[in-house]
PDB file of N, CA and C in Angstrom:
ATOM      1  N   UNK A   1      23.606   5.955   8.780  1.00  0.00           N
ATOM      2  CA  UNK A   1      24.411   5.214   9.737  1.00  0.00           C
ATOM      3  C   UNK A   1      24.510   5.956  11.070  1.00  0.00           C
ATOM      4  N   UNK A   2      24.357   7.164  11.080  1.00  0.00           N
ATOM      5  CA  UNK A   2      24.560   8.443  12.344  1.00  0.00           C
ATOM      6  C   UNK A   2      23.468   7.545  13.703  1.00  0.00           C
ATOM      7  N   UNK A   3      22.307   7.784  12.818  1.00  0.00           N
ATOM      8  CA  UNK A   3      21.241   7.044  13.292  1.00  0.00           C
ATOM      9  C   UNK A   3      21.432   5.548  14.267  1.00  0.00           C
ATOM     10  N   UNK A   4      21.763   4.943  13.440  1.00  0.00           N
ATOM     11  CA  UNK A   4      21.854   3.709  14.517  1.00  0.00           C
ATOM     12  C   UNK A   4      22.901   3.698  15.056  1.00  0.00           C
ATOM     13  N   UNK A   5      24.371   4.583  15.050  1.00  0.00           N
ATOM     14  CA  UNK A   5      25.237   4.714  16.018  1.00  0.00           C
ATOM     15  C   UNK A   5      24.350   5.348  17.043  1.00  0.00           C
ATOM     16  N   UNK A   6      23.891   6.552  17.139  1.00  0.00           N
ATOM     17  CA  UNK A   6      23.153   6.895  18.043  1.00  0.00           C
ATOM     18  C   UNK A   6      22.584   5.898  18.945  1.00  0.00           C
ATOM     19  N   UNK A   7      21.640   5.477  18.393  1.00  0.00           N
ATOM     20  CA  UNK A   7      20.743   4.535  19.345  1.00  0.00           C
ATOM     21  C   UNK A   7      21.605   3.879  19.613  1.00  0.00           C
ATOM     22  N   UNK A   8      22.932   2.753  19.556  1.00  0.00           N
ATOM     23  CA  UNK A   8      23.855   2.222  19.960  1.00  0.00           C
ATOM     24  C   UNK A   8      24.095   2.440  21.252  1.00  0.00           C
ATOM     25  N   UNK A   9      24.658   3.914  21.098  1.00  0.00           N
ATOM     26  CA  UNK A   9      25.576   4.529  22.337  1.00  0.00           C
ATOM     27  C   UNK A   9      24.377   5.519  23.254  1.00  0.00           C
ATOM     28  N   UNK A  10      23.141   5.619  22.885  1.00  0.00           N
ATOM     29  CA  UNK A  10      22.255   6.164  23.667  1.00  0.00           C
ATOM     30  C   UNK A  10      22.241   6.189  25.062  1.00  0.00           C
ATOM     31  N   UNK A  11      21.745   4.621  25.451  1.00  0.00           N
ATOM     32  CA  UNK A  11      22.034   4.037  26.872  1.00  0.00           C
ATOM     33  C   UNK A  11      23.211   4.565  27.872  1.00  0.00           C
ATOM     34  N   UNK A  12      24.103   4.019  26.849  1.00  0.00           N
ATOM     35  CA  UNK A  12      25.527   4.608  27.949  1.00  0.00           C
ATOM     36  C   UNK A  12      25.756   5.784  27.923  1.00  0.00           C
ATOM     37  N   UNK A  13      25.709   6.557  27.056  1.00  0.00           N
ATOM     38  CA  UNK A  13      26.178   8.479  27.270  1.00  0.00           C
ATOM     39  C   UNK A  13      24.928   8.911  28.171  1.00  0.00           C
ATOM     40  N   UNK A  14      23.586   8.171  27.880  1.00  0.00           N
ATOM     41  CA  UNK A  14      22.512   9.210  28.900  1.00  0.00           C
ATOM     42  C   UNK A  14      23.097   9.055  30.426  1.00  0.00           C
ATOM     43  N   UNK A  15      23.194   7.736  30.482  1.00  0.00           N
ATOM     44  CA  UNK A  15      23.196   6.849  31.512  1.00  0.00           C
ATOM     45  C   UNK A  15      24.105   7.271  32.144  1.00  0.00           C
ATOM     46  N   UNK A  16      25.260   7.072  31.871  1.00  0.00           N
ATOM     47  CA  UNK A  16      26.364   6.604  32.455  1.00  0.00           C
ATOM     48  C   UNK A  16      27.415   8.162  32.589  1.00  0.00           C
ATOM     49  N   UNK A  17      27.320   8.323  31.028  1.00  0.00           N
ATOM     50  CA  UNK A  17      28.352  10.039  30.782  1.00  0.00           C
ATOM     51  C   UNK A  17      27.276  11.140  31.108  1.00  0.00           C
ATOM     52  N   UNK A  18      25.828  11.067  31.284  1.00  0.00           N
ATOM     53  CA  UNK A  18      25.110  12.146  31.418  1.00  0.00           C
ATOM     54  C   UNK A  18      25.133  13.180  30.237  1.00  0.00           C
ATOM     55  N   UNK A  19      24.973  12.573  29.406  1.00  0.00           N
ATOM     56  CA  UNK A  19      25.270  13.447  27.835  1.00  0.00           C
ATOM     57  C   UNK A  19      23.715  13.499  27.789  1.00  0.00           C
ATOM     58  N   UNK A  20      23.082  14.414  28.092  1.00  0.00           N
ATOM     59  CA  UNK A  20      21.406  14.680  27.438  1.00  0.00           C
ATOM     60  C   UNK A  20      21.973  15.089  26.139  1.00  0.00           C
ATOM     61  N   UNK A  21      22.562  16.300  25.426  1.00  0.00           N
ATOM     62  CA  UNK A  21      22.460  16.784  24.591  1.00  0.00           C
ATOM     63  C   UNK A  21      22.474  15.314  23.506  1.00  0.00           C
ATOM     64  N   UNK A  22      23.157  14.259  23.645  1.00  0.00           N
ATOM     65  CA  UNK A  22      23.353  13.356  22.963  1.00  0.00           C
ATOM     66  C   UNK A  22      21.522  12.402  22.350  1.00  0.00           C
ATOM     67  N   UNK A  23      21.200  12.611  23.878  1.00  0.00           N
ATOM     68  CA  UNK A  23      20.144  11.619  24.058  1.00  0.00           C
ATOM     69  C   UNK A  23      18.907  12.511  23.338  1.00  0.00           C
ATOM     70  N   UNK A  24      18.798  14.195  23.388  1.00  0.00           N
ATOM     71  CA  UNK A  24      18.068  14.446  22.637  1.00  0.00           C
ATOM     72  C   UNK A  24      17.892  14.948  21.066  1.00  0.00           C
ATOM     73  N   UNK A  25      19.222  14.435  20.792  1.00  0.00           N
ATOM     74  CA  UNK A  25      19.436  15.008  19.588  1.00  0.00           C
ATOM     75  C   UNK A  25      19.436  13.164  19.040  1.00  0.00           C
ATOM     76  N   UNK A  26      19.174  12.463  19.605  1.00  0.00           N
ATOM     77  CA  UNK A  26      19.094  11.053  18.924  1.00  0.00           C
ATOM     78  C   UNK A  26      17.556  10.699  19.209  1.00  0.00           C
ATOM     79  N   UNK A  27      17.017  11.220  20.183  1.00  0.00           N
ATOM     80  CA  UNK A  27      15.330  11.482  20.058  1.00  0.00           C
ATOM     81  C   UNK A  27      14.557  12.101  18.299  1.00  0.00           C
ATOM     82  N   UNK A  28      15.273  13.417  18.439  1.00  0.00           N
ATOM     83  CA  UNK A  28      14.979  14.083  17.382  1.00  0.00           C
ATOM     84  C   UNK A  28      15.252  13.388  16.025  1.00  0.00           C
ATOM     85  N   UNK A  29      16.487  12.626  15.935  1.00  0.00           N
ATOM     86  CA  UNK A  29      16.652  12.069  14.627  1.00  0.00           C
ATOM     87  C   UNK A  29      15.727  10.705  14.600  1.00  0.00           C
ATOM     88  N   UNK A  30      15.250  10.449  15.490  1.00  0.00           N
ATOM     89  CA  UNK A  30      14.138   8.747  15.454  1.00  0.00           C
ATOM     90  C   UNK A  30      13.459   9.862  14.964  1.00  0.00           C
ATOM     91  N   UNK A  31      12.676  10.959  15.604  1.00  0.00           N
ATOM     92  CA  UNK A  31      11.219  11.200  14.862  1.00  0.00           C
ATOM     93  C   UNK A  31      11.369  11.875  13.643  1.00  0.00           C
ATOM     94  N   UNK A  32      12.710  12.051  13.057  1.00  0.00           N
ATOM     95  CA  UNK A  32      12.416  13.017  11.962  1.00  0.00           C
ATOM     96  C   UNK A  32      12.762  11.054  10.964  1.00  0.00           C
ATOM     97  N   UNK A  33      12.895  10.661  11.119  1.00  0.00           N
ATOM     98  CA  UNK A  33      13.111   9.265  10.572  1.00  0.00           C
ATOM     99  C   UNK A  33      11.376   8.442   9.859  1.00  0.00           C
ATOM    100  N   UNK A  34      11.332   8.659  11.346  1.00  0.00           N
ATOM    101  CA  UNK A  34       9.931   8.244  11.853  1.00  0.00           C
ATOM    102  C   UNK A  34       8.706   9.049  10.573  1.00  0.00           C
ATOM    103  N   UNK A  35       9.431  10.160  11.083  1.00  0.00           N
ATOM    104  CA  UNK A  35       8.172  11.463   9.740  1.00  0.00           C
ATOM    105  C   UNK A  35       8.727  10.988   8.144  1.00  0.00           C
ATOM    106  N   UNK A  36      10.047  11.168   7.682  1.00  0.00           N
ATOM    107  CA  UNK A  36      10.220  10.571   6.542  1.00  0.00           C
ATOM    108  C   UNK A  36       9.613   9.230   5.752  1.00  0.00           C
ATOM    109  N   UNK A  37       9.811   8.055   6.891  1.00  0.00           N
ATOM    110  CA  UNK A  37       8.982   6.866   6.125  1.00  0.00           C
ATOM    111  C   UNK A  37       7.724   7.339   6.369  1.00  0.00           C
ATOM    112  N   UNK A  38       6.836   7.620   7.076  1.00  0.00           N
ATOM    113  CA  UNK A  38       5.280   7.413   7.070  1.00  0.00           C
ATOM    114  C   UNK A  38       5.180   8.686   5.941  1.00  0.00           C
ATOM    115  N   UNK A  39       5.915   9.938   5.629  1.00  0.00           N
ATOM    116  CA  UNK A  39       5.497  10.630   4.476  1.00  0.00           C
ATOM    117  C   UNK A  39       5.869  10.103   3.217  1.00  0.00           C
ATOM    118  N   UNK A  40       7.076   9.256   2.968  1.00  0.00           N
ATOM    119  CA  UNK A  40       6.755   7.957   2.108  1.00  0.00           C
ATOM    120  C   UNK A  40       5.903   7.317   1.795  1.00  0.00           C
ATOM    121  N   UNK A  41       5.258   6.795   2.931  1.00  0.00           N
ATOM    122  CA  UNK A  41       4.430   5.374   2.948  1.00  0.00           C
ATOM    123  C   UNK A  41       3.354   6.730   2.277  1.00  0.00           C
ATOM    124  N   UNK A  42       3.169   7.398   2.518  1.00  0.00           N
ATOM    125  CA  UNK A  42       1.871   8.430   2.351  1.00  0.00           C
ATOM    126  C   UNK A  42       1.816   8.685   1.118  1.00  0.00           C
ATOM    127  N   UNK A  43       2.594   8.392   0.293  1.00  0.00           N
ATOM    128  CA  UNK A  43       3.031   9.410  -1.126  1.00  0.00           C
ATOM    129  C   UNK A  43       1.410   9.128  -1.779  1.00  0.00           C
ATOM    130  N   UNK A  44       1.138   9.825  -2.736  1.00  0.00           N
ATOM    131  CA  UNK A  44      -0.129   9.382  -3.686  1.00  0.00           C
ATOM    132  C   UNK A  44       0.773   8.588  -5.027  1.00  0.00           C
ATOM    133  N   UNK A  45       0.078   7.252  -5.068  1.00  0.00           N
ATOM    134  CA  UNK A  45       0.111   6.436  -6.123  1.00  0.00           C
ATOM    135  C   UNK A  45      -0.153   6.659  -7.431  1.00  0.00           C
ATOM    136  N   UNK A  46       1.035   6.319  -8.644  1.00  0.00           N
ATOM    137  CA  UNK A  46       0.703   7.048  -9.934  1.00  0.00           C
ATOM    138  C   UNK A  46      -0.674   6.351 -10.107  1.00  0.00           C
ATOM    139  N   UNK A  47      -1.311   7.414 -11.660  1.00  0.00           N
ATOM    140  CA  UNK A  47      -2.572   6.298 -12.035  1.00  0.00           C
ATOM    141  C   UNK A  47      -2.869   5.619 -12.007  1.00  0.00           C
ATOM    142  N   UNK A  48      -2.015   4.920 -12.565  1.00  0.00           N
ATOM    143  CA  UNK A  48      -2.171   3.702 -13.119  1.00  0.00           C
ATOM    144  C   UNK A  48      -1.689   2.170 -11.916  1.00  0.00           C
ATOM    145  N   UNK A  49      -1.203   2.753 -10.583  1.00  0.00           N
ATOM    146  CA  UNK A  49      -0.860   2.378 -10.134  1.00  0.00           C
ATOM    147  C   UNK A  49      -1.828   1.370  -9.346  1.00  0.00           C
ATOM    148  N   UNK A  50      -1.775   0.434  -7.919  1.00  0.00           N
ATOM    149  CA  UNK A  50      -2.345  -0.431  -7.466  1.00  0.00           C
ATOM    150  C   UNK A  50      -3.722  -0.071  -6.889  1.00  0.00           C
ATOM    151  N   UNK A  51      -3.601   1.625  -6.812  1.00  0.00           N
ATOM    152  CA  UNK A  51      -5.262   1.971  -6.519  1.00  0.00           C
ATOM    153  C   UNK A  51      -6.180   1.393  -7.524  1.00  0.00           C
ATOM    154  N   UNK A  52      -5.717   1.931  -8.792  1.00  0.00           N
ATOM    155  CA  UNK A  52      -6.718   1.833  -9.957  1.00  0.00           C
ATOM    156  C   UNK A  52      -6.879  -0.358 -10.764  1.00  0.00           C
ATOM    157  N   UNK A  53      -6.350  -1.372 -10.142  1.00  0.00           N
ATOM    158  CA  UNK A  53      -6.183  -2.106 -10.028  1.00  0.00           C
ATOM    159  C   UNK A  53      -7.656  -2.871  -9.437  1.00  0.00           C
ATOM    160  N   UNK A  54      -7.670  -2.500  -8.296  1.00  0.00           N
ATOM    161  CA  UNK A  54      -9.058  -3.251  -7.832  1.00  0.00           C
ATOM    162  C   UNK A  54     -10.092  -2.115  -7.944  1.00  0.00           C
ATOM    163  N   UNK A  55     -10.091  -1.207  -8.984  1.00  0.00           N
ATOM    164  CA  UNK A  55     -11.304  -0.457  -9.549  1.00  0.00           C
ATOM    165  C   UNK A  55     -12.173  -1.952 -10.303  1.00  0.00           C
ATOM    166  N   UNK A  56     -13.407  -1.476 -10.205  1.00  0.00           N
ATOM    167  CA  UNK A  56     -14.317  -2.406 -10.996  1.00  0.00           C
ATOM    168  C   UNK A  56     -14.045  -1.936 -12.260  1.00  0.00           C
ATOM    169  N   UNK A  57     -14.244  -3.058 -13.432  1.00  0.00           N
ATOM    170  CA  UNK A  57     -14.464  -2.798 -14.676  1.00  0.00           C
ATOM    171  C   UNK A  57     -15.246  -2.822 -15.294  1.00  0.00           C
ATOM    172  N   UNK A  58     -16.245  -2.459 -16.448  1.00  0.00           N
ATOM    173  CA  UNK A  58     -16.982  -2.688 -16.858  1.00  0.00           C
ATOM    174  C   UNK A  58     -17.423  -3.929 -17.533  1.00  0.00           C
ATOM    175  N   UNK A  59     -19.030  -4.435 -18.076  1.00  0.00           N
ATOM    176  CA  UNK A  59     -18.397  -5.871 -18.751  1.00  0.00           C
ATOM    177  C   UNK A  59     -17.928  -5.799 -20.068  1.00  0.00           C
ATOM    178  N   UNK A  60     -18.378  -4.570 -20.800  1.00  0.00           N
ATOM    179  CA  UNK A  60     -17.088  -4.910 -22.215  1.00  0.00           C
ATOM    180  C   UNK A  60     -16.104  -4.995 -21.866  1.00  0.00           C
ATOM    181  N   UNK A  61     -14.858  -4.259 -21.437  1.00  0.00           N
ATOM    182  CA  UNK A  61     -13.398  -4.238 -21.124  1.00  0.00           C
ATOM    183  C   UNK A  61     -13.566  -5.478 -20.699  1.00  0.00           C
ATOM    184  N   UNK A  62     -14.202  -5.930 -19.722  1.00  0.00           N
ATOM    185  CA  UNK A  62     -13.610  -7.657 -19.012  1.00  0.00           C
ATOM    186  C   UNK A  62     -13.344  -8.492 -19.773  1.00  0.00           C
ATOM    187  N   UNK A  63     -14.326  -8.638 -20.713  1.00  0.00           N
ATOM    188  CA  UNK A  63     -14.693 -10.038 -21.542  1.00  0.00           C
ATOM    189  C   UNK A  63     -14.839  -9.418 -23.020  1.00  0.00           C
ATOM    190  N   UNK A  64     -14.713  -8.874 -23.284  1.00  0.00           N
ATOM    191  CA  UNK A  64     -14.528  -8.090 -24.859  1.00  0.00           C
ATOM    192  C   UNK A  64     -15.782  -8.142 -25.308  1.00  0.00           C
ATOM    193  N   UNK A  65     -16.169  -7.963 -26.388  1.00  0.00           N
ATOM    194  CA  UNK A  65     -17.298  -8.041 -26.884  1.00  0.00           C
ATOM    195  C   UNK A  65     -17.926  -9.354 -27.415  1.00  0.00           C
ATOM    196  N   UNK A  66     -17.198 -10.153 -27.999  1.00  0.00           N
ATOM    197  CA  UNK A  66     -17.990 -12.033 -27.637  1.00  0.00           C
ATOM    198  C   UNK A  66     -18.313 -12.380 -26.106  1.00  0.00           C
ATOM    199  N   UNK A  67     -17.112 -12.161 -25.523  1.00  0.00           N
ATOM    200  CA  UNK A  67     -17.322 -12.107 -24.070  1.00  0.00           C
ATOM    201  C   UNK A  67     -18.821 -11.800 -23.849  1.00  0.00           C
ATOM    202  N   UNK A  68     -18.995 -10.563 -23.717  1.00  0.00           N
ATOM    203  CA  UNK A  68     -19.587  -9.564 -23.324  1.00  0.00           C
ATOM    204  C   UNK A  68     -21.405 -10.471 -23.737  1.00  0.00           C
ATOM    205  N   UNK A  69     -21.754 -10.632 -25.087  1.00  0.00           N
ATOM    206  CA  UNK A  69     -22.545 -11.146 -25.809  1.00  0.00           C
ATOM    207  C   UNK A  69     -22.672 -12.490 -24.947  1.00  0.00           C
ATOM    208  N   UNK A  70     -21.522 -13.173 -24.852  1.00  0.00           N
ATOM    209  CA  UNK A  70     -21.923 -14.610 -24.249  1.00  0.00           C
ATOM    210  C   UNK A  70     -22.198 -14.646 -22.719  1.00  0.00           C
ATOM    211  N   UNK A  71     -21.895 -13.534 -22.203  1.00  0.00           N
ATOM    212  CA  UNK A  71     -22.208 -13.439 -21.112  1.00  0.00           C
ATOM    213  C   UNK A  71     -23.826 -12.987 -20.690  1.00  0.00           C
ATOM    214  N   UNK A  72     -24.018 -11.895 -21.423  1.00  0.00           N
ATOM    215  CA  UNK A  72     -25.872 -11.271 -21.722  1.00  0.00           C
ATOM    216  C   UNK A  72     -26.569 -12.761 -22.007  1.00  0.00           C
ATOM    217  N   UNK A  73     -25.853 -13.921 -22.880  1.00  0.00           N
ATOM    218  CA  UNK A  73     -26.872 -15.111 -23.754  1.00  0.00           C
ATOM    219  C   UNK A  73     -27.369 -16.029 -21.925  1.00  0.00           C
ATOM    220  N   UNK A  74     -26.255 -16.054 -21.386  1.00  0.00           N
ATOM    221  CA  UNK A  74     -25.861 -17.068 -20.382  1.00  0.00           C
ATOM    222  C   UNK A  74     -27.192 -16.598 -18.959  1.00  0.00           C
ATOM    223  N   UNK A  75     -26.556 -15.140 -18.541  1.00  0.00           N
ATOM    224  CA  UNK A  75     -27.906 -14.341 -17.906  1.00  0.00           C
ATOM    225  C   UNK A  75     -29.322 -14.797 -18.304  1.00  0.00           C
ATOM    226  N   UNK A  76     -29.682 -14.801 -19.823  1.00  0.00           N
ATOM    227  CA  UNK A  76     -31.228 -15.006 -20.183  1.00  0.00           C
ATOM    228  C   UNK A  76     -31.499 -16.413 -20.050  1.00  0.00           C
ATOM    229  N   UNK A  77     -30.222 -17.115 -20.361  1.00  0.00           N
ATOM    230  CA  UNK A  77     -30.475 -18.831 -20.393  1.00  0.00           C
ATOM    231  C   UNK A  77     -30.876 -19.509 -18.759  1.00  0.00           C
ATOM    232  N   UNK A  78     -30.017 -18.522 -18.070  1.00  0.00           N
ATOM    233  CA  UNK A  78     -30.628 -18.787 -16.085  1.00  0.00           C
ATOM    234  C   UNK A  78     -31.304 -17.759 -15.874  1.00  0.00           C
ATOM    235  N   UNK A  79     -32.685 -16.991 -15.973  1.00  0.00           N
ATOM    236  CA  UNK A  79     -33.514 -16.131 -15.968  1.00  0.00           C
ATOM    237  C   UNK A  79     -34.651 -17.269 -16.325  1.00  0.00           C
ATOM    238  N   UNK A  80     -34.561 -18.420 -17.412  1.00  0.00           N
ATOM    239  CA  UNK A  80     -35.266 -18.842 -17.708  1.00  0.00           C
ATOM    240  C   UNK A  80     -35.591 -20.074 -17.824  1.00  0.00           C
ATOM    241  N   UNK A  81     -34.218 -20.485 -17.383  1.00  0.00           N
ATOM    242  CA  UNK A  81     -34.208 -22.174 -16.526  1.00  0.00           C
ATOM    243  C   UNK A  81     -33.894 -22.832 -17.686  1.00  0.00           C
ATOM    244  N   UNK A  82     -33.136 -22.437 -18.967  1.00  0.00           N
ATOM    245  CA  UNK A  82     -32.989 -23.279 -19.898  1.00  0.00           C
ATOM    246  C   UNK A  82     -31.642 -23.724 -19.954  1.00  0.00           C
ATOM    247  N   UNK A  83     -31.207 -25.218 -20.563  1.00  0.00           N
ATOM    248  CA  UNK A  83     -30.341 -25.840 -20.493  1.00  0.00           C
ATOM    249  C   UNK A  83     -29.353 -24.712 -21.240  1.00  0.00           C
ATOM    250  N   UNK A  84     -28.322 -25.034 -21.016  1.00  0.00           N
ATOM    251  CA  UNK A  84     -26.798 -24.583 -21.818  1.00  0.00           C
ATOM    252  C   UNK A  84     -26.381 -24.390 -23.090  1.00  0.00           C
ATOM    253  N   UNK A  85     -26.739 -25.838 -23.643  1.00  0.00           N
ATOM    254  CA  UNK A  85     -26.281 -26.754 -24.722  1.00  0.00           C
ATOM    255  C   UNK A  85     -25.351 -27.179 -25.017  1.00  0.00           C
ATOM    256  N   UNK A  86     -24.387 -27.090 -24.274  1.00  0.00           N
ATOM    257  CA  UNK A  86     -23.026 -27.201 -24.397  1.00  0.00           C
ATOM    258  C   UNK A  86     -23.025 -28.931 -23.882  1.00  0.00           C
TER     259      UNK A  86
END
């Protein structure tokens, strides 16, 4: 809350009361603000977290192993121009 009183009363104490000490000690608290979220935003993501998410998967894990099989059948069936059967 210090914080945005500051910036509040910034204007008028620089301005008006000639309070620098005010105006740079409410400078200093924007950038140490400023450094806190972006070393937030920076943190490293657990494992398992949204990095590892749009990792590629392999095709067993995707489609399991019928999957996996019906997917290899489907490849040879358009390799070779043959109907579906379905």
């Amino acid at each position: 809350m210090e914080f945005y009183r500051q910036q509040v009363i910034l204007p008028a104490a620089v301005v008006a009361r000639r309070d620098w000490l005010l105006g740079v000690v409410a400078v200093h608290n924007t950038q140490v603000l400023l450094y806190q979220l972006l070393t937030a935003c920076d943190e490293s993501l657990p494992q398992m977290g949204v990095k590892r998410w749009s990792t590629r998967l392999a095709a067993h894990p995707r489609w399991g192993q019928a999957g996996n099989q019906q997917h290899r059948l489907a490849r040879h069936r358009l390799a070779k121009h043959e109907p579906s059967g379905v």
